[in-house]
Protein backbone atom coordinates (compact mmCIF):
# COMPACT_ATOMS: atom_id res chain seq x y z
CA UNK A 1 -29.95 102.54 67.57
CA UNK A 2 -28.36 99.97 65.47
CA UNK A 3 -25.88 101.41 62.76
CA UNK A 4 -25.95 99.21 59.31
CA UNK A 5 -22.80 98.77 57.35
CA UNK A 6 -23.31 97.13 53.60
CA UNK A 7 -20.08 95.01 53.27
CA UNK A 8 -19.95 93.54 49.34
CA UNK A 9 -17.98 90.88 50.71
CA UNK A 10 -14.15 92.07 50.03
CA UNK A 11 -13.55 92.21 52.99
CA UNK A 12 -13.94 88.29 53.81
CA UNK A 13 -12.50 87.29 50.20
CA UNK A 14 -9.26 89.05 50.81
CA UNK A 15 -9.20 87.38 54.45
CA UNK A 16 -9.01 84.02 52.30
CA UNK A 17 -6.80 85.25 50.26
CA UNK A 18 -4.56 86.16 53.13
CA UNK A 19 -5.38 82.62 54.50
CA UNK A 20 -3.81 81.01 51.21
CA UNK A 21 -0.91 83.10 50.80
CA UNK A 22 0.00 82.11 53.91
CA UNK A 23 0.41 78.61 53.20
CA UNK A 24 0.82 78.60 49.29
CA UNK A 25 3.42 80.60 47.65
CA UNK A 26 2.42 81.06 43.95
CA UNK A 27 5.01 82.40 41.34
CA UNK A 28 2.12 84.70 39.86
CA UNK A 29 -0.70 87.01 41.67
CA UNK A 30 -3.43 84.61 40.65
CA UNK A 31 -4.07 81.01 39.99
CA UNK A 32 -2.18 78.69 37.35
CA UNK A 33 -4.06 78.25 33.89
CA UNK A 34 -4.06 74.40 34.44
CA UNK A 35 -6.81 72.57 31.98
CA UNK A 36 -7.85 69.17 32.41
CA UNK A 37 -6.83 67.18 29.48
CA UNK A 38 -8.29 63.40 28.83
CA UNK A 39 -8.57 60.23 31.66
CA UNK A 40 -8.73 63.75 34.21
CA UNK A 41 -5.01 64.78 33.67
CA UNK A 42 -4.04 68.47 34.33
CA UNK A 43 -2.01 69.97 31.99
CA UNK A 44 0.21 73.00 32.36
CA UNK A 45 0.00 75.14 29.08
CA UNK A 46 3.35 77.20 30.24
CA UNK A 47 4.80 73.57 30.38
CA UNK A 48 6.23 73.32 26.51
CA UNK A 49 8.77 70.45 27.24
CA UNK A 50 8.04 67.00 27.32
CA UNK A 51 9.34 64.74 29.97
CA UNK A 52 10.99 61.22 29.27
CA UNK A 53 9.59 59.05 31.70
CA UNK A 54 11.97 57.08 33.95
CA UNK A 55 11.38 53.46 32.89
CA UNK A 56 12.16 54.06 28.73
CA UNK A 57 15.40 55.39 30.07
CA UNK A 58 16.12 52.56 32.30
CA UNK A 59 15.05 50.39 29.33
CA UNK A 60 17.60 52.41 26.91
CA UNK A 61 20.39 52.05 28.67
CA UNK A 62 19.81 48.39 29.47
CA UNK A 63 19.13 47.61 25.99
CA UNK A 64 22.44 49.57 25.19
CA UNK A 65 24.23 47.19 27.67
CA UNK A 66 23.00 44.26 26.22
CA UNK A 67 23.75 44.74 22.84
CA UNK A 68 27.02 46.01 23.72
CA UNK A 69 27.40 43.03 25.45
CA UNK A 70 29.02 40.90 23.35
CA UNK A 71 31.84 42.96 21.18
CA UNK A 72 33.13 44.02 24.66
CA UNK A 73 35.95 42.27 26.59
CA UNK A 74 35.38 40.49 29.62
CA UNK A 75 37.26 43.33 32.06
CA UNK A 76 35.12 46.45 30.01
CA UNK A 77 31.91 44.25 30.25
CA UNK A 78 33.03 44.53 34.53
CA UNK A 79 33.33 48.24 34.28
CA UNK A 80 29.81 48.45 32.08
CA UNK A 81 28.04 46.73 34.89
CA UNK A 82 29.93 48.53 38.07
CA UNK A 83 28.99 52.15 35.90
CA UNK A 84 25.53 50.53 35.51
CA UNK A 85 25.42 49.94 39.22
CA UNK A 86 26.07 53.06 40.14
CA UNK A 87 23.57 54.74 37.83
CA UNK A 88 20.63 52.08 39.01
CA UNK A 89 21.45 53.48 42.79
CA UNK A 90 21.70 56.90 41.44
CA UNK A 91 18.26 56.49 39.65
CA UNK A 92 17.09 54.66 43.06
CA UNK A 93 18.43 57.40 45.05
CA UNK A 94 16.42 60.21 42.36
CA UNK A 95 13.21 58.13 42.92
CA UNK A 96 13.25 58.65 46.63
CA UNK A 97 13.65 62.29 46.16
CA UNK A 98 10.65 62.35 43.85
CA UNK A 99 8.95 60.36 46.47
CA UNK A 100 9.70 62.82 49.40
CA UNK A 101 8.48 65.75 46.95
CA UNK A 102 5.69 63.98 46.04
CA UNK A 103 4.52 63.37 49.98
CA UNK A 104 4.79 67.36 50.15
CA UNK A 105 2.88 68.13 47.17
CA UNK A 106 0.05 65.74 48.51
CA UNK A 107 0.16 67.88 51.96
CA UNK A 108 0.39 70.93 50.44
CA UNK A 109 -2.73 69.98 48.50
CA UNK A 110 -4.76 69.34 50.78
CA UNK A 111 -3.86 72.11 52.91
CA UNK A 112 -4.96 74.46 49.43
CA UNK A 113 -7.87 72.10 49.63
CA UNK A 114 -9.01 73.03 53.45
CA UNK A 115 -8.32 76.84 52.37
CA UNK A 116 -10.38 76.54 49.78
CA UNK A 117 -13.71 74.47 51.50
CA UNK A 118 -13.12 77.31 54.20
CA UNK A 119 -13.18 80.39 50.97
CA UNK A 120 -16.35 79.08 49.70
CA UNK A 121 -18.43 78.95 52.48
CA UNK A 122 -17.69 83.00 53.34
CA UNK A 123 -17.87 83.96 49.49
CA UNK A 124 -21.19 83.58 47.73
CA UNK A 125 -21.95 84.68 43.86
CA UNK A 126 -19.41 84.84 41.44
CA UNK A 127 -16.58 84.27 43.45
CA UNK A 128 -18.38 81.27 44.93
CA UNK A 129 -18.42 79.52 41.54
CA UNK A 130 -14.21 80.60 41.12
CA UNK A 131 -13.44 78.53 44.49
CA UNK A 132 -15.58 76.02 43.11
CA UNK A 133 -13.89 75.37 40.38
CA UNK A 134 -10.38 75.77 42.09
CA UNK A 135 -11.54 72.93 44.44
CA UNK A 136 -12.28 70.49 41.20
CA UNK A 137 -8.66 71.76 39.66
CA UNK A 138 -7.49 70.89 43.14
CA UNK A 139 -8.76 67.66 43.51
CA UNK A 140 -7.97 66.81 39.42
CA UNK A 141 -4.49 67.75 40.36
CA UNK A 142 -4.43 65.33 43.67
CA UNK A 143 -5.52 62.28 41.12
CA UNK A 144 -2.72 62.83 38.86
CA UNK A 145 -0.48 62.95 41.94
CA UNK A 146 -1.90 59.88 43.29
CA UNK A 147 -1.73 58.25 39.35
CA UNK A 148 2.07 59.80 39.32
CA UNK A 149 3.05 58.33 43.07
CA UNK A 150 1.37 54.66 41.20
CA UNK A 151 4.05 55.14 38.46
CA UNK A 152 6.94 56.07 40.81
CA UNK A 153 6.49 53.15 42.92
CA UNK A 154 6.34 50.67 39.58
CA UNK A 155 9.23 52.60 38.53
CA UNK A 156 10.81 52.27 41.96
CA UNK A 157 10.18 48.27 41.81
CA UNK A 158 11.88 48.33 38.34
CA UNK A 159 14.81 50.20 39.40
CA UNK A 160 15.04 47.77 42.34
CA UNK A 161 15.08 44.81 40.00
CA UNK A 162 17.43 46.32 37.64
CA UNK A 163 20.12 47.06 40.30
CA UNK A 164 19.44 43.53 41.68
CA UNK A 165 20.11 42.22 37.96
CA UNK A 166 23.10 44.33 37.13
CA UNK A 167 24.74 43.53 40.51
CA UNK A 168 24.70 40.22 39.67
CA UNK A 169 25.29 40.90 36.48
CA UNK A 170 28.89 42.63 38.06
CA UNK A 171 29.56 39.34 40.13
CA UNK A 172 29.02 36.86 37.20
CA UNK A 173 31.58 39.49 35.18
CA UNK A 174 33.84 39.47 37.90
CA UNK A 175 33.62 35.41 38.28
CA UNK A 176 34.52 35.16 34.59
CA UNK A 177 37.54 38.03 35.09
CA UNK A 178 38.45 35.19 37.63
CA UNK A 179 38.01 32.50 35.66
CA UNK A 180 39.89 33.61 32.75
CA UNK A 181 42.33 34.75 34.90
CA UNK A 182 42.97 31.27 35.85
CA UNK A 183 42.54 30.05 32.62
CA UNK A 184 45.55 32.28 32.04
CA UNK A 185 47.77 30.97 34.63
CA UNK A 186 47.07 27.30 33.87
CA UNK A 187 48.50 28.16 30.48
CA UNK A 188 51.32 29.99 31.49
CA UNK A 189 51.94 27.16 34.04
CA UNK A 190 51.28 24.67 31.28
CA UNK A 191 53.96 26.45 29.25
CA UNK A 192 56.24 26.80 31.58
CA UNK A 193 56.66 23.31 32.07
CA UNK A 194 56.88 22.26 28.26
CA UNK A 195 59.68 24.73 28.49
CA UNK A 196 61.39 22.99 31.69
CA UNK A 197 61.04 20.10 29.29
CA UNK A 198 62.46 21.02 26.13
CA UNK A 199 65.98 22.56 28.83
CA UNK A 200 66.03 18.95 30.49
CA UNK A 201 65.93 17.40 27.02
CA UNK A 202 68.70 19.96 25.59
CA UNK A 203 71.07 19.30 28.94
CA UNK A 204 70.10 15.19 28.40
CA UNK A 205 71.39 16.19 24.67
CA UNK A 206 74.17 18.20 25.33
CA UNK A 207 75.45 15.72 28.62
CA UNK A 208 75.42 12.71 25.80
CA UNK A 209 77.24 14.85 23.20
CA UNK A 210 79.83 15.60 25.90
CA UNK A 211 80.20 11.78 27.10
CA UNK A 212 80.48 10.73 23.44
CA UNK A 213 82.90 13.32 22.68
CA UNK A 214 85.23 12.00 26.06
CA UNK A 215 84.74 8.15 24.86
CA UNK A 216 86.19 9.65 21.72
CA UNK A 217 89.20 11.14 23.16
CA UNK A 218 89.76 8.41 25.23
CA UNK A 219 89.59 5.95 22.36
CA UNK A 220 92.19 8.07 20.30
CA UNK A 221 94.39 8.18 23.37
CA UNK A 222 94.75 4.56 23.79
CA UNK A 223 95.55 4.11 19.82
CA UNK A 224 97.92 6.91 20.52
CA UNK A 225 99.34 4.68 23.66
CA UNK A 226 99.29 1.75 21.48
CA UNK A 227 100.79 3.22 18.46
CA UNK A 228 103.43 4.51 20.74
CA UNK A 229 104.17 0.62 22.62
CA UNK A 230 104.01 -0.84 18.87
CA UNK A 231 107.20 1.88 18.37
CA UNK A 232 108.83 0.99 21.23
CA UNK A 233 108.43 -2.47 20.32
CA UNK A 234 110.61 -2.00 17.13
CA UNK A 235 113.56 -0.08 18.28
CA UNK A 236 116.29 -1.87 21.09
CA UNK A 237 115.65 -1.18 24.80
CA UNK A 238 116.84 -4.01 26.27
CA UNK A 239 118.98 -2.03 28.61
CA UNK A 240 116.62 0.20 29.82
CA UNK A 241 113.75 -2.63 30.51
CA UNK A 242 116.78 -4.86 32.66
CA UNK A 243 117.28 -1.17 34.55
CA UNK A 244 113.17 -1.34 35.20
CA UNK A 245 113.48 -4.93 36.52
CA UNK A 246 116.41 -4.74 38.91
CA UNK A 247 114.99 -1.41 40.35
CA UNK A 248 111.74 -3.36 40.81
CA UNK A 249 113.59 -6.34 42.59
CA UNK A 250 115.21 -3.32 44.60
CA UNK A 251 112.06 -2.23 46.13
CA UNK A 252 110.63 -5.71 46.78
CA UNK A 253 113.80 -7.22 48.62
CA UNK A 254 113.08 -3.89 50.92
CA UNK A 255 109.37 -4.28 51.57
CA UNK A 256 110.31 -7.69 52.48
CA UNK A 257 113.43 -6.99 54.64
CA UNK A 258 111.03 -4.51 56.77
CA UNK A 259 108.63 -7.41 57.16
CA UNK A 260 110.76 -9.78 58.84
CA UNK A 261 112.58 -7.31 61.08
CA UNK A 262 108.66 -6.34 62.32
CA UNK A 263 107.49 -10.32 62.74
CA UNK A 264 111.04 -10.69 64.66
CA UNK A 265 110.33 -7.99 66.82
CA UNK A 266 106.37 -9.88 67.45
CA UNK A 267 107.81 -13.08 67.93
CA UNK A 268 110.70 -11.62 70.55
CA UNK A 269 107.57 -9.66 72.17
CA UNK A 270 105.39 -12.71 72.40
CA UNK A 271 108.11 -14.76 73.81
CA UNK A 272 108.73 -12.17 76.94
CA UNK A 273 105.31 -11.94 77.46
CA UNK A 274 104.70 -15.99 77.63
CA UNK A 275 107.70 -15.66 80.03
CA UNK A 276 107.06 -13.06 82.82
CA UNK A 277 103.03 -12.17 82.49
CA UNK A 278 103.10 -11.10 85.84
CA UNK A 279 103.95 -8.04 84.63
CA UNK A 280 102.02 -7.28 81.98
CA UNK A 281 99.56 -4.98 83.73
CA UNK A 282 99.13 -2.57 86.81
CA UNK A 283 97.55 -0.16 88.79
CA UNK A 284 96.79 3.49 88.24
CA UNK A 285 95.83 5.53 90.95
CA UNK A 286 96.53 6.62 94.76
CA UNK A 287 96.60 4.15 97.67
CA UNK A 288 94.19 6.90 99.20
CA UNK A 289 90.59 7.63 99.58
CA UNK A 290 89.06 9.55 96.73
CA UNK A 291 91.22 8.07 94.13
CA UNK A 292 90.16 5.36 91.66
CA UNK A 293 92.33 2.85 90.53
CA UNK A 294 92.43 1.40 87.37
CA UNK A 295 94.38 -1.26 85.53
CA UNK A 296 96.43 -0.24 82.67
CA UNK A 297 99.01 -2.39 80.54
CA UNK A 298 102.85 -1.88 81.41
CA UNK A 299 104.43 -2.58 78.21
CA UNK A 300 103.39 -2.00 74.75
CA UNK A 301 101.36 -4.84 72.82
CA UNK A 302 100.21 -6.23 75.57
CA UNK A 303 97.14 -7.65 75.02
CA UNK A 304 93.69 -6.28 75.35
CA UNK A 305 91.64 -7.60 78.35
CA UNK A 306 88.45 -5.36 77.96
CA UNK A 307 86.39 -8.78 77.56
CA UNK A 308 88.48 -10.27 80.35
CA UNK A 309 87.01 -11.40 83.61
CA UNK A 310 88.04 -9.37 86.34
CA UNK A 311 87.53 -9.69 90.34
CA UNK A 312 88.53 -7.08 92.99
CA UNK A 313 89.62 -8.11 96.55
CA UNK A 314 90.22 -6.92 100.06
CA UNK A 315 93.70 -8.60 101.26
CA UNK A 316 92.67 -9.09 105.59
CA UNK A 317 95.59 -9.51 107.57
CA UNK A 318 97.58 -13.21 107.58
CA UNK A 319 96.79 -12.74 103.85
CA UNK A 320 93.32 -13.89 103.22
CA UNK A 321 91.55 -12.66 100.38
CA UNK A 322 88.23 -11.13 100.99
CA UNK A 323 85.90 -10.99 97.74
CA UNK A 324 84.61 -7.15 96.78
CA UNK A 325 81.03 -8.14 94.86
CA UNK A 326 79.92 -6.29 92.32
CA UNK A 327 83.59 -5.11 91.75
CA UNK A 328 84.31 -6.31 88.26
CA UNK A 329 85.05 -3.76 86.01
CA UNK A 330 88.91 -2.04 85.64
CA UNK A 331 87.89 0.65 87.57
CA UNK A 332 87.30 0.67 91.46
CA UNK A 333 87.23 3.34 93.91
CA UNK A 334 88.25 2.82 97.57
CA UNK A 335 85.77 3.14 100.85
CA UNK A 336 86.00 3.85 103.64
CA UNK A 337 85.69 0.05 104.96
CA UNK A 338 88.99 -0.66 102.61
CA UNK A 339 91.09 1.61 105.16
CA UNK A 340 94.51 -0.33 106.09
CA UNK A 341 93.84 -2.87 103.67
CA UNK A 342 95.58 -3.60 100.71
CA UNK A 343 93.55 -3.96 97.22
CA UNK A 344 94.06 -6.80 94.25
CA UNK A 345 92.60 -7.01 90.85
CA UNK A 346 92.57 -10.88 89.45
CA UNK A 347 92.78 -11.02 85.52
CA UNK A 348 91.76 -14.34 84.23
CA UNK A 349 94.16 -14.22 80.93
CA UNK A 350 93.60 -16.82 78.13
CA UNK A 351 93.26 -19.38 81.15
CA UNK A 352 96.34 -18.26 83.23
CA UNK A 353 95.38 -15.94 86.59
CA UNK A 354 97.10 -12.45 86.37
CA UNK A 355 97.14 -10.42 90.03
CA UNK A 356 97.98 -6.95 90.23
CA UNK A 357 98.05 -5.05 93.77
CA UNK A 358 98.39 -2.01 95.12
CA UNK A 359 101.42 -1.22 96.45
CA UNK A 360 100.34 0.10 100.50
CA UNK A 361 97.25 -0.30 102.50
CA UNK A 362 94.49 2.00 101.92
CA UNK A 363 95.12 5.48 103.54
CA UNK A 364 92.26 7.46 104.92
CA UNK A 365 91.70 10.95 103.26
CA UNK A 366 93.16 14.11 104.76
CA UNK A 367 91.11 15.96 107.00
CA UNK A 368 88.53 13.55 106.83
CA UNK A 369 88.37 12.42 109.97
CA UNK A 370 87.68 16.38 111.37
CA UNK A 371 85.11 16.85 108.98
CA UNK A 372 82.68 13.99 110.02
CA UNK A 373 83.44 15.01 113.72
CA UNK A 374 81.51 18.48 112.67
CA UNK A 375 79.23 16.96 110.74
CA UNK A 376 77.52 15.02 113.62
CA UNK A 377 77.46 18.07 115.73
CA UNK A 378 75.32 18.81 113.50
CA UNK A 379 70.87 18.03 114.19
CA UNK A 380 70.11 17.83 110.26
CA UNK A 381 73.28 15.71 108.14
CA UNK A 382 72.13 16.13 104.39
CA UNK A 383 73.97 16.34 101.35
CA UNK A 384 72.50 16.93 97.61
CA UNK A 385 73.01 13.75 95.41
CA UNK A 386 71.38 12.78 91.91
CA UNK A 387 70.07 9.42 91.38
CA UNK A 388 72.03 7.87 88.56
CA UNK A 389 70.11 4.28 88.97
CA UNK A 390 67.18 2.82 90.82
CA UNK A 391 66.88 -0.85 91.35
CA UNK A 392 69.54 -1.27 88.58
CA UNK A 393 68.26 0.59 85.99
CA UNK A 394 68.94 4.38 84.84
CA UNK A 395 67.22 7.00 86.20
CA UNK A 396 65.09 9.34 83.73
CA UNK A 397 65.19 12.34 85.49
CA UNK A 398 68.68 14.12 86.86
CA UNK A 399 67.08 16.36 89.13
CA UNK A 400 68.71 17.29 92.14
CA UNK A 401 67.60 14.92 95.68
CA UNK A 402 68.48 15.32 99.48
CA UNK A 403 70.01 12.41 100.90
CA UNK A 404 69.47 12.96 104.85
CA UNK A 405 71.42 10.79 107.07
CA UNK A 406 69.72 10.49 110.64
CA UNK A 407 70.90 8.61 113.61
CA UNK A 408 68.09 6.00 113.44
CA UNK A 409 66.99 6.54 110.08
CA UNK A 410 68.16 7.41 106.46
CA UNK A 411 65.55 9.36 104.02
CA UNK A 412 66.18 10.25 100.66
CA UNK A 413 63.72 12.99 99.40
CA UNK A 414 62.95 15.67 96.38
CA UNK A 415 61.72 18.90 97.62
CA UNK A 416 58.88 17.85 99.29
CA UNK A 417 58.00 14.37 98.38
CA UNK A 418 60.13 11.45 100.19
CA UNK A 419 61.44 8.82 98.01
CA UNK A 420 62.68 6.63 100.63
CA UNK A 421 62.59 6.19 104.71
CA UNK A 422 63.95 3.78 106.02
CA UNK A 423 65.61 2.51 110.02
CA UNK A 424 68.65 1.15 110.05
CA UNK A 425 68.17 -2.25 109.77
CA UNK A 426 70.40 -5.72 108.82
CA UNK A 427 68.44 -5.33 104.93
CA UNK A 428 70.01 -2.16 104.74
CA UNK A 429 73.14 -1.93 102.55
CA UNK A 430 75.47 1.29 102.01
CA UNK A 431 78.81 1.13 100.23
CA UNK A 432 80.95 2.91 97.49
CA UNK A 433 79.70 2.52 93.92
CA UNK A 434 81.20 -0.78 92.00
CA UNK A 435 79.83 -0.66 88.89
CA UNK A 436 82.92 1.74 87.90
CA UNK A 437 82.74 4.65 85.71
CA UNK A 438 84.34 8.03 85.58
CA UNK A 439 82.34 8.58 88.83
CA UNK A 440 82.93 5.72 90.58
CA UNK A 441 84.85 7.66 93.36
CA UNK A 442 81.26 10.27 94.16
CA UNK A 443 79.01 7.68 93.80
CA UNK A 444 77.38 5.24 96.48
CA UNK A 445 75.05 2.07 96.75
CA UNK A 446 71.98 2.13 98.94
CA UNK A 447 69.31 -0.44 99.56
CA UNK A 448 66.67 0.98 101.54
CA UNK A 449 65.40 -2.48 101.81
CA UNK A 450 64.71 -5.14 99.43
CA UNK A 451 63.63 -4.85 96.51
CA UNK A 452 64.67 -0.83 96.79
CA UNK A 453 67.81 0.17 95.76
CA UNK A 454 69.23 3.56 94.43
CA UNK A 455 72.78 4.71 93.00
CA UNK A 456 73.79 8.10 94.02
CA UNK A 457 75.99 10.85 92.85
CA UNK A 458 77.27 13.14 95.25
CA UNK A 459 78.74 16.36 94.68
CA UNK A 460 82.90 15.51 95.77
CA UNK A 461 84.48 12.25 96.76
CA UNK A 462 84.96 13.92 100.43
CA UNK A 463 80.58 14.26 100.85
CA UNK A 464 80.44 10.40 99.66
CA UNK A 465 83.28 9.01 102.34
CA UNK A 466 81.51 11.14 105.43
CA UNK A 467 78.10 9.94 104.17
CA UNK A 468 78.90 6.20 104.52
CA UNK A 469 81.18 6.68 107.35
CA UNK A 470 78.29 8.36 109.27
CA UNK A 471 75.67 6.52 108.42
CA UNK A 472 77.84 3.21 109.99
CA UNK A 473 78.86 5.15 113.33
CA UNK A 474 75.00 5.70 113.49
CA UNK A 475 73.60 2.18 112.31
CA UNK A 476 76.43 0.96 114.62
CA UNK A 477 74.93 2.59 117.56
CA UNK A 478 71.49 1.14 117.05
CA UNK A 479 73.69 -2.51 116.99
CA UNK A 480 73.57 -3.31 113.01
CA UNK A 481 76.10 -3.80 110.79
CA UNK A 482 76.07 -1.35 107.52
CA UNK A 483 78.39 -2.70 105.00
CA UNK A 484 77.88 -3.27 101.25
CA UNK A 485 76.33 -6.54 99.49
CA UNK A 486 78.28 -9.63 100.14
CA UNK A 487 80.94 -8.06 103.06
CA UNK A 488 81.11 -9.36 106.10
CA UNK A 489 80.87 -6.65 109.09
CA UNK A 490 83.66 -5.77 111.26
């Protein structure tokens, strides 16, 4: 048996109710009064305010800016246009919000839409025709939306454009803050200088005042000097001005007795030295190895022979002269191969021949000897030298070289890289340095071969002797001569 229950239909209207509540929150128990006013617009009867829209304030304010524009100065009109850059991305910044709320309000729409469609197929009658008209207030209230969302995004554009034109409108005010600004300094600059003018022209001024002033008191000083001689010329000073002269003649018989004692003691000079000019110069130095001799005047005023020429020579037993070349300068240090020989310096002198000697034979060095006797028990003979010349010419660099001294060959090398390697050979040359110097006694002559020729300084007079003394006992072995340019062997 089937059991009939009459239902009036509460029962599903308050299960759309519930359905609504549940996504729509109303402030009252019941729907808003809206009424739809003309071109479809809702309008809220509760609402009693009216609402400025968003563009006539934009367009206030600008207007305001623009007529402001001109009475203000150049740094306010910057602030104007920074404050109305900040209120353009405030208003920009509002708009989005209204945006955002205006996306929910179009959800929440038509989610009271859905509701509704749902309500009015489960109500019929009366409350059939309410959801009805509830849907139309619905979808009169989603046009205004969509008409309001039109306006926001026009408004949006304008906003856009307005904080595009007062930005620049901030960079044009802050070009001409810049360009007054330098305006400002070009003036200040410009004044400036017509002040540094007008101080030059006052010192110009005051200098010529001053030099006028000194020609003045220069003028009155020579009338005063003249006034004073044109006294003196009136009173009797005969006396005093015969005093004057005598005391002059004093003084000049003096200067001139002094000046014919000095041009006696010349001429006396000159005479002895025409007489005896043997003895004009001699020799400075040791009779020894590792000395350097020089030639140095004897007496006072003798005369200078810097520009003289000068020739160096080996006296040989029987007394035969044997020619040192290269040896020309007043300088000359002894070698080895000038041991037991005695050493001469010709002078050519205003055409007369001047010869100075040493007074012994050359003596070897002590302790020599022993020290090139351990030197050649030695496999590897090298000594560190810097190149002072090469082929006659300085050398740039004054880095330090090994000069190695072999018993068939001699190599001089830096580091790594060989300079020269040559045998011993009757091209090869070795000697003591003859070009003199202050280190004319360290220093040594080597040609390789020809056309290769170095000058070397060696680090004491005792490492150059036992260099060229070896490298002779060694050439010597392999039957060749070492000996320096122009000597003949031994």
């Amino acid at each position: 048996m089937t059991r009939v229950i009459h239902d009036s239909g509460d029962g599903v209207q308050k299960e759309a109710l519930d359905l609504v509540s549940s996504d729509v929150n109303f402030p009252k128990g019941h729907f808003p009064d809206y009424r739809i006013g003309p071109n479809n617009q809702i309008i809220d009867p509760e609402e009693t305010h009216e609402v400025v829209p968003l563009k006539e304030i934009v367009a206030k304010e600008t207007q305001q800016l623009l007529e402001q524009h001109k009475r203000l100065s150049v740094r306010d009109l910057k602030e104007k246009f920074e404050k109305g850059l900040s209120g353009a991305t405030k208003l920009s910044e509002e708009a989005k919000r209204r945006e955002a709320a205006s996306l929910d309000r179009q959800v929440l729409l038509k989610k009271l839409r859905d509701v509704l469609d749902t309500l009015k197929g489960r109500v019929a009658g009366r409350n059939r025709d309410d959801a009805e008209e509830a849907i139309s207030l619905v979808e009169a209230l989603a046009v205004q939306l969509t008409q309001r969302e039109g306006e926001l995004i026009y408004e949006k554009a304008e906003v856009k454009k307005l904080a595009n034109f007062l930005k620049q409108a901030t960079e044009d005010a802050r070009k001409v803050a810049e360009e007054e600004r330098a305006l400002a300094l070009a003036e200040i600059e410009k004044a400036r200088v017509s002040i540094e003018k007008v101080e030059k022209a006052l010192q110009v001024h005051d200098s010529a005042s001053s030099s006028r002033e000194k020609e003045e008191i220069e003028e009155l000083k020579k009338e005063v000097r003249e006034a004073r001689r044109i006294k003196m010329l009136h009173q009797p000073s005969k006396v005093m001005d015969m005093e004057f002269e005598l005391k002059a003649l004093r003084n000049l018989i003096s200067e001139k007795t002094q000046l014919c004692n000095q041009l006696k003691k010349e001429l006396a000079m000159i005479k002895r030295l025409e007489e005896d000019s043997s003895n004009l110069f001699e020799l400075e130095g040791s009779d020894t190895l590792g000395s350097q001799l020089r030639i140095i005047p004897r007496v006072d005023g003798a005369p200078s022979i810097a520009n003289c020429p000068i020739q160096w020579y080996r006296v040989i037993s029987g007394g035969t002269r044997d020619l040192i070349s290269g040896a020309t300068k007043l300088t000359y240090a002894p070698e080895p191969f000038d041991v037991g020989r005695l050493l001469q310096a010709e002078i050519v002198l205003n055409a007369d021949k001047i010869i100075v000697q040493t007074d012994g034979a050359i003596e070897n060095a002590a302790g020599l000897e022993r020290y090139v006797d351990s030197l050649m028990k030695r496999t590897d003979i090298e000594f560190n030298v810097v190149v002072t010349q090469m082929n006659g010419k300085d050398y740039s660099s004054s880095s330090v070289h090994v000069f190695h001294i072999g018993k068939l060959r001699i190599k001089l090398r830096k580091g790594w890289s060989t300079k020269a390697r040559e045998t011993y050979s009757t091209t090869m040359k070795l000697c003591g340095s003859r070009g003199g110097g202050n280190a004319a006694a360290r220093a040594v002559f080597w040609q390789a071969r020809k056309g290769l020729s170095y000058t070397l300084a060696f680090e004491t007079d005792r490492d150059r002797n036992a260099a060229i003394m070896l490298a002779r006992k060694f050439a010597s072995n392999c039957n060749v001569s070492l000996t320096g340019p122009g000597d003949q062997g031994t």
